[in-house]
C-alpha atoms as a PDB file:
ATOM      1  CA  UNK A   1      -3.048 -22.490  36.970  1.00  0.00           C
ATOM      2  CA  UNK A   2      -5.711 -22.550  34.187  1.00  0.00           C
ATOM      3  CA  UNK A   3      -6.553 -18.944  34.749  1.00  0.00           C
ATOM      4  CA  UNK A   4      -2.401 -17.805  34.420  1.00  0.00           C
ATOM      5  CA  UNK A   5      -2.932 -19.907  30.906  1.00  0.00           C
ATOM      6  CA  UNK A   6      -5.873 -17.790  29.802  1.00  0.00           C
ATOM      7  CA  UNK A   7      -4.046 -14.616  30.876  1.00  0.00           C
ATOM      8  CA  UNK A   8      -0.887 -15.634  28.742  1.00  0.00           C
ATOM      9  CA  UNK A   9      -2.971 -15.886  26.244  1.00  0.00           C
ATOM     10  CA  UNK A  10      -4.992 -13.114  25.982  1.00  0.00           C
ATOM     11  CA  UNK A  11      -1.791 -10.702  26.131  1.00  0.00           C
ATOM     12  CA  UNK A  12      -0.213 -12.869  23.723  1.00  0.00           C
ATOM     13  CA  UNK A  13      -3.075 -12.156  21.400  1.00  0.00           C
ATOM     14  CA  UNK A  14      -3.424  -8.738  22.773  1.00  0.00           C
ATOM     15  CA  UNK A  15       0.103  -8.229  21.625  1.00  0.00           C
ATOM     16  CA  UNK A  16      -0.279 -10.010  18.409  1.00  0.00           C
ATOM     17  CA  UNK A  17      -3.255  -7.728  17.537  1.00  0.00           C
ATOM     18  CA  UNK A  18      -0.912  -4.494  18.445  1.00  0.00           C
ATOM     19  CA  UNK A  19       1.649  -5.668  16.049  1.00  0.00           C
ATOM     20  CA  UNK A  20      -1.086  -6.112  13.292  1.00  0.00           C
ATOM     21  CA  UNK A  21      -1.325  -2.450  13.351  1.00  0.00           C
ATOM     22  CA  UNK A  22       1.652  -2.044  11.682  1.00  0.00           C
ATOM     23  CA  UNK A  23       0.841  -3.102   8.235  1.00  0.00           C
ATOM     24  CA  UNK A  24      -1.772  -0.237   8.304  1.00  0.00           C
ATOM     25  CA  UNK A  25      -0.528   3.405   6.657  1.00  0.00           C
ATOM     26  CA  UNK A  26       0.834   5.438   8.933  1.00  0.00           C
ATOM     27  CA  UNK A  27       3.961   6.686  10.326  1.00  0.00           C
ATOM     28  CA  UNK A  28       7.446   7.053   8.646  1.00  0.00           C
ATOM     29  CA  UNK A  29       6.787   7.383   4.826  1.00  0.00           C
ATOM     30  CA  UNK A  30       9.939   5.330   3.246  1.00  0.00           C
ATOM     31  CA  UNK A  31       8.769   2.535   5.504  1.00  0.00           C
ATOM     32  CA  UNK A  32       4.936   3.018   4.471  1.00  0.00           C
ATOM     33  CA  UNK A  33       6.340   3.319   0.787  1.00  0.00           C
ATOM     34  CA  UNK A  34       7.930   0.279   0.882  1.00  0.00           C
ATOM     35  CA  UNK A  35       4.825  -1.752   2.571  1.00  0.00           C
ATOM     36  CA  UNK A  36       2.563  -0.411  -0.655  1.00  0.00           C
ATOM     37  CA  UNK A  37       5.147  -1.783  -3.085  1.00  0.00           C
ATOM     38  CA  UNK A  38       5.815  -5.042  -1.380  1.00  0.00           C
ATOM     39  CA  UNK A  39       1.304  -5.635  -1.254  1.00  0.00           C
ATOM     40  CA  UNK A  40       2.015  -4.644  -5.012  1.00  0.00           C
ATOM     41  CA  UNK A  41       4.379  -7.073  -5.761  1.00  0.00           C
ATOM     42  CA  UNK A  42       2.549  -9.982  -3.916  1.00  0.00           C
ATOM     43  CA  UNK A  43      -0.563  -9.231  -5.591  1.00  0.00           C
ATOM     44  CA  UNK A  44      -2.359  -8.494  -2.496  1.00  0.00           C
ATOM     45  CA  UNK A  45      -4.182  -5.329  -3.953  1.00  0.00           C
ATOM     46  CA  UNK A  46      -6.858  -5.080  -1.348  1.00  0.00           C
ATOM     47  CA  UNK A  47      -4.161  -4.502   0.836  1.00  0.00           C
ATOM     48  CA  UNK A  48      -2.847  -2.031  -1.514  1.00  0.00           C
ATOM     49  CA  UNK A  49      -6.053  -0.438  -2.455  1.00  0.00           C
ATOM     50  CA  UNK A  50      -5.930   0.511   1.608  1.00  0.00           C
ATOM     51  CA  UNK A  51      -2.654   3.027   1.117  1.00  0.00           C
ATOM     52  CA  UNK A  52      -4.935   5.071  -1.014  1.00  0.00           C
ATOM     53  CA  UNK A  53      -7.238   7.893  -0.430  1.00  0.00           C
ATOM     54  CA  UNK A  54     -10.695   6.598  -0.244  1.00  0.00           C
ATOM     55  CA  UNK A  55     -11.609   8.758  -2.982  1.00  0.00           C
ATOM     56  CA  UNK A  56      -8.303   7.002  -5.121  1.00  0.00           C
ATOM     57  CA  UNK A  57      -8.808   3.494  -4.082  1.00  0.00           C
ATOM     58  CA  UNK A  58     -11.145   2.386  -7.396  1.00  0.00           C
ATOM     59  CA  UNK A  59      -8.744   3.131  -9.622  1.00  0.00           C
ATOM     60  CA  UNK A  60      -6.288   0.461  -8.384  1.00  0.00           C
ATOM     61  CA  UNK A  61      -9.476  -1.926  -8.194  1.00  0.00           C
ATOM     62  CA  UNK A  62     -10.018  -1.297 -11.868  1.00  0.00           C
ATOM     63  CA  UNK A  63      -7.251  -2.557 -12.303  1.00  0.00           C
ATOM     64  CA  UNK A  64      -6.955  -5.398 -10.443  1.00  0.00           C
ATOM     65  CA  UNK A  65     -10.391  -6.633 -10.552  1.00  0.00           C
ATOM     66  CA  UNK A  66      -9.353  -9.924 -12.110  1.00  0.00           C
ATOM     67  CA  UNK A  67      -6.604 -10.675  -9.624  1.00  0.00           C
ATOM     68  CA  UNK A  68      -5.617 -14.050 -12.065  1.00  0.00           C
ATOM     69  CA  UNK A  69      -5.021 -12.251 -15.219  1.00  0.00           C
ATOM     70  CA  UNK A  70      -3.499  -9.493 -13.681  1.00  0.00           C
ATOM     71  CA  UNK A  71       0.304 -10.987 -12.810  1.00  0.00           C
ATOM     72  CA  UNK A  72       3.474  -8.413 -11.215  1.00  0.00           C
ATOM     73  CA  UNK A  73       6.799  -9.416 -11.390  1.00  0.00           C
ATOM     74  CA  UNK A  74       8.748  -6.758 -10.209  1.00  0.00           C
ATOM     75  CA  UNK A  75       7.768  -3.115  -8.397  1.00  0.00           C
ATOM     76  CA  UNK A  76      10.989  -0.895  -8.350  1.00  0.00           C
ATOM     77  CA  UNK A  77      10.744   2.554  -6.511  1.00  0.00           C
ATOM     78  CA  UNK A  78      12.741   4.435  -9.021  1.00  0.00           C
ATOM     79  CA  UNK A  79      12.866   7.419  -7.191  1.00  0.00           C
ATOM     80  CA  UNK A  80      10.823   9.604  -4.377  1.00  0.00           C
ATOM     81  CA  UNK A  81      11.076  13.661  -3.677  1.00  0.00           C
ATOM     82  CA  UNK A  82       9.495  15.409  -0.894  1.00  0.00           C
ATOM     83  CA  UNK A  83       6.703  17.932  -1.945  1.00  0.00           C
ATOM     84  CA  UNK A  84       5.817  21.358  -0.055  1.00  0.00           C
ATOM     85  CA  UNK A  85       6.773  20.955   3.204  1.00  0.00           C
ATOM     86  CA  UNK A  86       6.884  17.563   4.841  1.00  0.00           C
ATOM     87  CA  UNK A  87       3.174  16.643   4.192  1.00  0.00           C
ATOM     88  CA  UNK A  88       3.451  15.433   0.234  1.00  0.00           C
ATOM     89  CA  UNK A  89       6.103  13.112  -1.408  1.00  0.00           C
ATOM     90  CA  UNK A  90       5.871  12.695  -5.013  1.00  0.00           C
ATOM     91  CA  UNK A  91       7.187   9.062  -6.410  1.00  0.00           C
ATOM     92  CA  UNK A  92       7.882   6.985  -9.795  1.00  0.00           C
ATOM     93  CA  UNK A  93       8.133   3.460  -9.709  1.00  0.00           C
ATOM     94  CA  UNK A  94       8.731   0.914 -12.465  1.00  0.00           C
ATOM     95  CA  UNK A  95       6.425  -1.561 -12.778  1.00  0.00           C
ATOM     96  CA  UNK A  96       6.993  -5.019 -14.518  1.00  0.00           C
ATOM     97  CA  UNK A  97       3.574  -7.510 -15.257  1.00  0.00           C
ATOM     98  CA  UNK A  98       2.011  -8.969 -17.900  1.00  0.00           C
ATOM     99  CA  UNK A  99      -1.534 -10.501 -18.585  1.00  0.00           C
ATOM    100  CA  UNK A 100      -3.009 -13.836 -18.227  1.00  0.00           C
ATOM    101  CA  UNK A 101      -3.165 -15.502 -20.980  1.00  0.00           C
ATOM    102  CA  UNK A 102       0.065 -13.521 -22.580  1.00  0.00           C
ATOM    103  CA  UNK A 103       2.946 -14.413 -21.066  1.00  0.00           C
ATOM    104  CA  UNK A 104       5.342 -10.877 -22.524  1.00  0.00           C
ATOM    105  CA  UNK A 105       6.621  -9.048 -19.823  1.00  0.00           C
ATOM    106  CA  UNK A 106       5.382  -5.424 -20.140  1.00  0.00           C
ATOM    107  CA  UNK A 107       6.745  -2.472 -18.379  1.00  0.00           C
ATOM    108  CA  UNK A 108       5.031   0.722 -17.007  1.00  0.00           C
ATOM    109  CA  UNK A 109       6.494   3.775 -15.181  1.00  0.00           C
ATOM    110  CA  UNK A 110       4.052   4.673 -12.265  1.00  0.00           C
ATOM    111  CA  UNK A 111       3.743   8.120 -10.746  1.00  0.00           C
ATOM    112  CA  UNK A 112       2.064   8.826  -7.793  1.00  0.00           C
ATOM    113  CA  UNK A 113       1.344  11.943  -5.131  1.00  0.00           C
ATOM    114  CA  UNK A 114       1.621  10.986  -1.288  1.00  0.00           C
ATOM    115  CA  UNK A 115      -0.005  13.498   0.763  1.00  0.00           C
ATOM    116  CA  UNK A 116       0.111  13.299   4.956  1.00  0.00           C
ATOM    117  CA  UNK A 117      -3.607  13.694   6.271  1.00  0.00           C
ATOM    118  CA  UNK A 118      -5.052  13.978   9.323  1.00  0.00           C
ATOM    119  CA  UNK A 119      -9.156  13.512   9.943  1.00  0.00           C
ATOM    120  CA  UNK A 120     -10.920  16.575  10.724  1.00  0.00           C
ATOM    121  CA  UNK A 121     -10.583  15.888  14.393  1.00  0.00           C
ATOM    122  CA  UNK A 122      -6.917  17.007  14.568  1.00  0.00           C
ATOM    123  CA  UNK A 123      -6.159  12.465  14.517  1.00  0.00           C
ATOM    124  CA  UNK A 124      -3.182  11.355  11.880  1.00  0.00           C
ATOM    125  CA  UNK A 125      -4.754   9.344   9.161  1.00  0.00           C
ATOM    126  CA  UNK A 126      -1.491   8.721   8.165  1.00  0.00           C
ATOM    127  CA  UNK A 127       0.288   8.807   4.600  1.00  0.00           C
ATOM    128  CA  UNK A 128      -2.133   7.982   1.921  1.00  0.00           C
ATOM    129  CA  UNK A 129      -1.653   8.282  -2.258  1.00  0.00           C
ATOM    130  CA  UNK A 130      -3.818  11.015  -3.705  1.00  0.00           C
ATOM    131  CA  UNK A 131      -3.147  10.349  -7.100  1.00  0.00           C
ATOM    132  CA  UNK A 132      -5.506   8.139  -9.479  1.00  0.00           C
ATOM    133  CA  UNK A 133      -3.435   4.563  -9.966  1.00  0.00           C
ATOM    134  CA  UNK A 134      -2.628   5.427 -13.910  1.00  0.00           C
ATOM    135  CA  UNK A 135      -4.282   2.498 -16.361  1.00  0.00           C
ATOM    136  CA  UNK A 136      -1.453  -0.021 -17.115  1.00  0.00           C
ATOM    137  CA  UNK A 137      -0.955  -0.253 -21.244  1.00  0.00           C
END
């Protein structure tokens, strides 16, 4: 009986940890799109840092660095186009924050490149921004 236990759960967490891969880039790009904005909007920017290319990902550190003073309201994808092909998307969001210790509301239109890339060994990487995250005024 105690082994059928441990055998529950170790494909419970076996399934658990299959779901977790989910919340990685990858896959269908509105969906992946939508992930970025939400980990914008929640202030999770590690987690946002991780949809760009590795290259790309110190400019949204920069900043974010100070996670405290650094406060979003409201991320709006404003709109999306595909680029050549199916491998690039170009998008503008709108992006609604403001600064610890102001309290004013400022706005910023966002623009970034999406590009599709796969490592050199013919694997999906999955969708990752290309573009630098632009310094918020």
């Amino acid at each position: 009986m105690k082994s059928l236990r441990l055998l529950l759960v170790h494909v419970s967490l076996l399934y658990l940890c299959a779901c977790m891969t989910l919340l990685h880039p990858g896959g269908d790009w509105p969906a992946i799109g939508n992930d970025f904005l939400k980990q914008l909007r929640w202030g999770e920017y590690e987690a946002a840092a991780a949809f760009f290319a590795e290259e790309q990902q110190a400019s949204l550190r920069a900043q974010t660095e100070t996670r405290e003073r650094l406060q979003i309201v409201e991320v709006k994808l404003d709109a999306w186009t595909p680029g050549d092909g199916e491998q690039k998307v170009a998008t503008v969001m709108t992006l609604d924050y403001f600064r610890l210790p102001s309290a004013t509301i400022r706005h910023a239109t966002v623009r970034l490149q999406w590009a599709y890339r796969e490592t050199g060994k013919g694997m999906p990487e999955g969708w990752r921004i290309v573009s630098p995250f632009p310094p918020l005024p």
